[in-house]
Structures are given as structure tokens and as C-alpha cells.
Protein backbone atom coordinates (compact mmCIF):
# COMPACT_ATOMS: atom_id res chain seq x y z
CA UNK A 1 59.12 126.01 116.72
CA UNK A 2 62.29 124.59 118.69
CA UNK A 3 63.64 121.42 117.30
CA UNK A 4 63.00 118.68 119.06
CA UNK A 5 65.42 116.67 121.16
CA UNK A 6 68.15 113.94 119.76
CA UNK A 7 66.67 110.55 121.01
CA UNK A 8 69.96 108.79 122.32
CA UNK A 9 70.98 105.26 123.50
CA UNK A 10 73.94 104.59 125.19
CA UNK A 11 75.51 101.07 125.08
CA UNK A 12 78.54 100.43 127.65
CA UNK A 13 79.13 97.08 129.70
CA UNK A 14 80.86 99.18 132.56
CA UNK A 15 77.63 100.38 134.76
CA UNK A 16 79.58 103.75 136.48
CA UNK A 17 81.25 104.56 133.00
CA UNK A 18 77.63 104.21 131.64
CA UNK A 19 75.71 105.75 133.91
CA UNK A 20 78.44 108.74 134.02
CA UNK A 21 78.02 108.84 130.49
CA UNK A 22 74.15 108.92 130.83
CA UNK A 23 74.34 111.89 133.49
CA UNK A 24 76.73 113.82 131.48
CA UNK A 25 74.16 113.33 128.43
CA UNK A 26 71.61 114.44 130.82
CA UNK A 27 73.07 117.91 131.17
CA UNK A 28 73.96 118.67 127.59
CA UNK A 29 71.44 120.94 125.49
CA UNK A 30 69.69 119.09 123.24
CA UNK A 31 69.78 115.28 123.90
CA UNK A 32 67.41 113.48 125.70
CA UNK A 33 68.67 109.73 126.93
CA UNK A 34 65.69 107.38 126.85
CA UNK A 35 67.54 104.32 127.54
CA UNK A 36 70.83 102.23 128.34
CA UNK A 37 72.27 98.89 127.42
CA UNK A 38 75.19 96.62 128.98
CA UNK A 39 76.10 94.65 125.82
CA UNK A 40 75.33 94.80 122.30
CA UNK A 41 72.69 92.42 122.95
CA UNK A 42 70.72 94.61 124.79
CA UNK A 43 71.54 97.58 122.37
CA UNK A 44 69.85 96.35 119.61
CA UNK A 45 66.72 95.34 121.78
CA UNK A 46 66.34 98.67 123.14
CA UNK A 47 66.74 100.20 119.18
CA UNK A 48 64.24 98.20 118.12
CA UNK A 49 61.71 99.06 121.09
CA UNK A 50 62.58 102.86 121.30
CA UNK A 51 63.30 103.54 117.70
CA UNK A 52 66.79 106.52 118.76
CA UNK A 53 68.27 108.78 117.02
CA UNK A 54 71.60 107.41 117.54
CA UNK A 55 73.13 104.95 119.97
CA UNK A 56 76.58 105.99 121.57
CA UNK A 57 78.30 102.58 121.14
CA UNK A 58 81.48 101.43 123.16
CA UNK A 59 83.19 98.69 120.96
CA UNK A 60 84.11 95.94 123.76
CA UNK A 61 81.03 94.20 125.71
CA UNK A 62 80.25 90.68 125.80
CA UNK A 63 77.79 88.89 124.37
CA UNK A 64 77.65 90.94 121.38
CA UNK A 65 80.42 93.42 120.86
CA UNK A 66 79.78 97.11 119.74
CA UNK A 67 80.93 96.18 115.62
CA UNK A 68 78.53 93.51 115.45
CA UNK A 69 75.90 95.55 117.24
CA UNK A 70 76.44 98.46 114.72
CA UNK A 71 76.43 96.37 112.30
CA UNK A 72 72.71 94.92 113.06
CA UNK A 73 71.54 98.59 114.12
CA UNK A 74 72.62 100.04 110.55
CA UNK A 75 71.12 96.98 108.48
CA UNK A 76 67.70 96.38 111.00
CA UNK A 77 67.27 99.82 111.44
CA UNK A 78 68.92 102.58 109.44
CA UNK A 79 67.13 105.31 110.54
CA UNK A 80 69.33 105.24 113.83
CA UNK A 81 72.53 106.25 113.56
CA UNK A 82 75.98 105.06 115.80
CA UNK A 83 78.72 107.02 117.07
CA UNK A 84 81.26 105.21 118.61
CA UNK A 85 82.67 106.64 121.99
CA UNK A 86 85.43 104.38 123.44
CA UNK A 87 88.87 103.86 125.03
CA UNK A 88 90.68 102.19 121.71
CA UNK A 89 91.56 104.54 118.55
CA UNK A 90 93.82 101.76 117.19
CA UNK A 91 93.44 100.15 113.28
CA UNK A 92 91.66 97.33 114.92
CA UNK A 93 88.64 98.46 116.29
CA UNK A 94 88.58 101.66 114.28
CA UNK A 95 88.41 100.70 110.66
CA UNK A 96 86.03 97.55 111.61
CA UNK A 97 83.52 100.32 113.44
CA UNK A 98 83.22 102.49 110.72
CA UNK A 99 82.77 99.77 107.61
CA UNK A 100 80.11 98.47 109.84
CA UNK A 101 78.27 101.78 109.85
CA UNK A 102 79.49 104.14 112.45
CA UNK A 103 78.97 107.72 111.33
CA UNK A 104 80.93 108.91 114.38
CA UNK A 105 83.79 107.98 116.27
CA UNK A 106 85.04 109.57 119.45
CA UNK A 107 87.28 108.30 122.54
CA UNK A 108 86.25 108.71 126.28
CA UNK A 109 88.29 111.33 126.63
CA UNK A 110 85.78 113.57 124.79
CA UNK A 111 83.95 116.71 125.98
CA UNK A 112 80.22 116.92 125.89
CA UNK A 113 80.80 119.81 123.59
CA UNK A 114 82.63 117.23 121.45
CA UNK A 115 79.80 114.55 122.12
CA UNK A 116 76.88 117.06 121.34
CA UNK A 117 78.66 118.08 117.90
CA UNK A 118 79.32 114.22 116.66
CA UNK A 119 75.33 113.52 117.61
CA UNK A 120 74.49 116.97 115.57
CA UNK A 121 76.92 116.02 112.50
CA UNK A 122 75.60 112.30 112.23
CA UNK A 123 72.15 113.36 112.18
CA UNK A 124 72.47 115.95 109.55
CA UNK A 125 74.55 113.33 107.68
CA UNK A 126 78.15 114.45 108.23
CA UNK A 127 80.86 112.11 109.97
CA UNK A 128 81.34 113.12 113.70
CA UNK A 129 84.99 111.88 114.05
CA UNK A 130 87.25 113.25 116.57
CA UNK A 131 90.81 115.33 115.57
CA UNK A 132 93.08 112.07 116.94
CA UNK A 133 90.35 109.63 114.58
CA UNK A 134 90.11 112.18 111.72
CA UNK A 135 94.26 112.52 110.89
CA UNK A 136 94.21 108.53 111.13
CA UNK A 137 91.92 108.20 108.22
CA UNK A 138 93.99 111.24 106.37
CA UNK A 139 97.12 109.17 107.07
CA UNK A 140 95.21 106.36 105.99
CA UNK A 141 94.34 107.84 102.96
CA UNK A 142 97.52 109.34 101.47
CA UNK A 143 99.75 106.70 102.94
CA UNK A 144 102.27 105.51 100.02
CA UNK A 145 101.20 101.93 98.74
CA UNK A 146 104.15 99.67 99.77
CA UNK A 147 106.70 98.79 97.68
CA UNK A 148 106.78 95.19 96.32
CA UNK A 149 109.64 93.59 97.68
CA UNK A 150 111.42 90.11 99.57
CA UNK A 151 108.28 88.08 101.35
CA UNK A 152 108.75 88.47 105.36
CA UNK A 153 109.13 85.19 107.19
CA UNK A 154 106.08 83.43 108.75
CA UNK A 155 103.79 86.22 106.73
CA UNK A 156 104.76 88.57 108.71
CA UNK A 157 103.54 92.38 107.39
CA UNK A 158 105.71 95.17 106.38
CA UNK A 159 104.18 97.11 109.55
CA UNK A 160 105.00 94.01 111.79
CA UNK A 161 108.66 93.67 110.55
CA UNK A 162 108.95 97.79 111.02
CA UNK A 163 107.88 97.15 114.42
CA UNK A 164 110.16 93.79 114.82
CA UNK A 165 113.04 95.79 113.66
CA UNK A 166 112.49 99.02 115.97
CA UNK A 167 112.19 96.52 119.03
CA UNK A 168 115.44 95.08 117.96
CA UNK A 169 116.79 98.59 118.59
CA UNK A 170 115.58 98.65 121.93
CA UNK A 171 112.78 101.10 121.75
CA UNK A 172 110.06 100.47 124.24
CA UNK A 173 106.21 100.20 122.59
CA UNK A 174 106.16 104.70 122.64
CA UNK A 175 109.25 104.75 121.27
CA UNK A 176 107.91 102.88 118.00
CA UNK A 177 104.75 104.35 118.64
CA UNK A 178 106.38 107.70 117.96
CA UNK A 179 108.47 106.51 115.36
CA UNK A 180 105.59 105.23 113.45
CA UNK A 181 103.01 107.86 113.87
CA UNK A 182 100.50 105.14 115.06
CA UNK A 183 98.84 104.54 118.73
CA UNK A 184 100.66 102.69 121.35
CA UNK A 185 97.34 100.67 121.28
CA UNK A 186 98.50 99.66 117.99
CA UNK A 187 102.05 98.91 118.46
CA UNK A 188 100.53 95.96 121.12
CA UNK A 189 98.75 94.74 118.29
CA UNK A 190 100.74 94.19 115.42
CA UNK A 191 103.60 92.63 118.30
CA UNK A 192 100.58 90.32 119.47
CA UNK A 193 100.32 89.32 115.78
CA UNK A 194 104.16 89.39 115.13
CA UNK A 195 104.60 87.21 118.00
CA UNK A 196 101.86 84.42 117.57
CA UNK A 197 103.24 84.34 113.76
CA UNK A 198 106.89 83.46 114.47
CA UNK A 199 105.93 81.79 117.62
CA UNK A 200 107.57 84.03 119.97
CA UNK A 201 106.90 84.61 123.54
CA UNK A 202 108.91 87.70 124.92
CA UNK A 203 111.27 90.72 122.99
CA UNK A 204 114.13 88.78 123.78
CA UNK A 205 113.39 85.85 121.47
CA UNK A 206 111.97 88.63 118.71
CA UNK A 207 115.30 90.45 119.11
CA UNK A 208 117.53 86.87 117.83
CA UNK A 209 114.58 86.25 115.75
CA UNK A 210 115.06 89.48 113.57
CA UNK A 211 119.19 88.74 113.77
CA UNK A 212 118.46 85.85 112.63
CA UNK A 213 115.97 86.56 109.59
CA UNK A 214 118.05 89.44 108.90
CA UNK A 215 115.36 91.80 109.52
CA UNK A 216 117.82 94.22 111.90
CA UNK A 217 121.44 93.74 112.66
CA UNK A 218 123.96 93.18 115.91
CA UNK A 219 125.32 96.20 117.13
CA UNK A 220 128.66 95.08 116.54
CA UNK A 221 127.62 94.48 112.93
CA UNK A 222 126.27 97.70 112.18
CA UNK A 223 128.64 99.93 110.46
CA UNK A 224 130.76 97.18 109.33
């Protein structure tokens, strides 16, 4: 006897990127869609009505956003599981995803062969993460605890006064991207928090800023 078909949900407020996502399904061996949701809200409904195997979940929808629908899936219903699949592989919407009880986590940029293999791995109780989301959580892992040190003005992190510094060099958000080993996606986000911390409002100010806190140097004083 064949085994029988993963039951999947897909939740995605953007109605052509989720009904592309719901025709692609459609063709892959082994899945059967039986419904769709625009928000979280309607996510949770339909997991309580239909009972799926798993529920591909984007993370950014109103009403109720894809963490906070994962995270009433996993505790209402555990028996259906949530991969992620959307745009952002940053810190901030993947480590939130996952401690609220994502299995899987894949970006949109995913094959179906990729898709069918992170719905097969979360149902047989593995973690269906994608290359890009699996090295994060290595680097994650074996990252060296950081040293104790001078406190940072205005609570800044050591990550955000890396980043402060490198944009007092003049690199551009890839530049530190590459520098850092992190997303670009995640460069924007520790200079959003950088800048609402020390009040800032555009790289010029955070340049004099980290002259001024001594967190990079002039040109004309480096070398000196």
C-alpha cells in the first residue's frame, strides 16, 4: 500500500505568491493542498478545521504574524507541523520562528524538490532547514562567546558597534554584510537598532557619532 498524501496548508498574505505557491504544491509528488490562508488568523482556523500535516508559513501577514501563528499551531495542535518558507533569513525572524516551533525553514527562493524534502523531513521528525538557514545555526552554534570588555554607549551591542565602526569606513550595507558573514537583511537591522539607540537619523551623523565615542577613528588619525 502507497503512503498516503502530506495534508498541507499554506499561509501567505500575498494572493499571486500564494496561489503560485499552491499550484506549484499542486504539481509536486506527494502533497495534496487542502486549503489556504491570508494571515495567521486564518491559518490557525483552517488547522483547526482540516487537522494538516504541516502548514507552509510565511512570517509577515497582518493580523497575526506567521511566529505567533506557529506558535498557537504547535501548542493547539501539535500533531501539525510548520515549515517556514519566506523572503527574510535574517536573526530576527529566524531564531523567533524556530523557538516557536518551526521544524523547517526555507526562503522563496526554494525548489519544489527543496519544498517536498523539508515537508518529508518534518514529518518523519527531522529539521527541514535550507543550506543558507542550516550554516546560520552552525555559525550560531560555534560562534566564540564575546569577550567581556568597555560597555558601548547608549547599550549599544558588540554586533551594532562592529557594524557602526565598518560604516564609519565607508562600506555600504554588502560590504559589512560580507565582512560579517551575516545577511544584508541583517545588517538593516542591527543599523535600525543602532540608530534608534543613539538617536541617529542618517550614516552621516553615525559616522561623527563613532569619532566621537571613539568607536572608529578619522582618517587623518589613523596611523598616527
Amino acid at each position: 500500500m502507497t503512503e498516503r498524501n502530506a495534508r498541507v496548508v499554506v499561509a501567505d498574505d500575498q494572493s499571486v505568491v500564494r496561489e503560485g505557491i499552491v499550484m506549484l504544491l499542486g504539481l509536486l509528488p506527494g502533497i495534496e493542498v487542502v486549503g489556504s490562508a491570508k494571515d495567521g488568523e486564518e491559518a490557525v482556523a483552517l488547522v483547526a478545521e482540516l487537522a494538516p500535516d504541516v502548514v507552509l508559513m510565511d512570517l509577515r501577514m497582518p493580523r497575526c504574524d506567521g511566529v505567533e501563528a506557529t506558535r498557537r499551531i504547535r501548542s493547539e495542535h501539535p500533531g501539525t507541523q510548520i515549515v517556514v518558507l519566506t523572503t527574510y533569513a535574517d536573526d530576527d525572524s529566524l531564531f523567533p520562528a524556530l523557538r516557536a516551533g518551526a521544524r523547517g525553514y526555507l526562503t522563496k527562493d526554494a525548489d519544489g524538490d527543496e519544498i517536498v524534502r523539508a515537508i518529508q523531513d518534518v514529518l518523519a521528525g527531522r529539521a527541514g532547514l535550507s543550506p543558507v538557514v542550516q550554516q546560520r545555526l552552525l555559525d550560531e552554534l560555534t560562534a566564540q562567546p564575546e569577550p567581556s570588555g568597555p560597555r558601548l554607549p547608549d547599550g549599544l551591542t558588540a554586533r551594532e558597534g562592529e557594524v557602526l565602526a565598518l560604516i564609519a569606513e565607508g562600506l555600504t550595507n554588502l560590504e559589512i554584510a560580507r565582512r560579517l558573514h551575516i545577511s544584508v537583511a541583517t545588517v538593516k537591522t542591527h543599523i535600525n537598532n543602532l540608530f534608534t539607540k543613539a538617536g541617529l537619523h542618517d550614516r552621516a551623523q553615525a559616522v561623527r557619532y563613532a569619532y566621537r565615542e571613539g568607536l572608529a577613528q578619522p582618517p587623518g588619525a589613523r596611523g598616527a
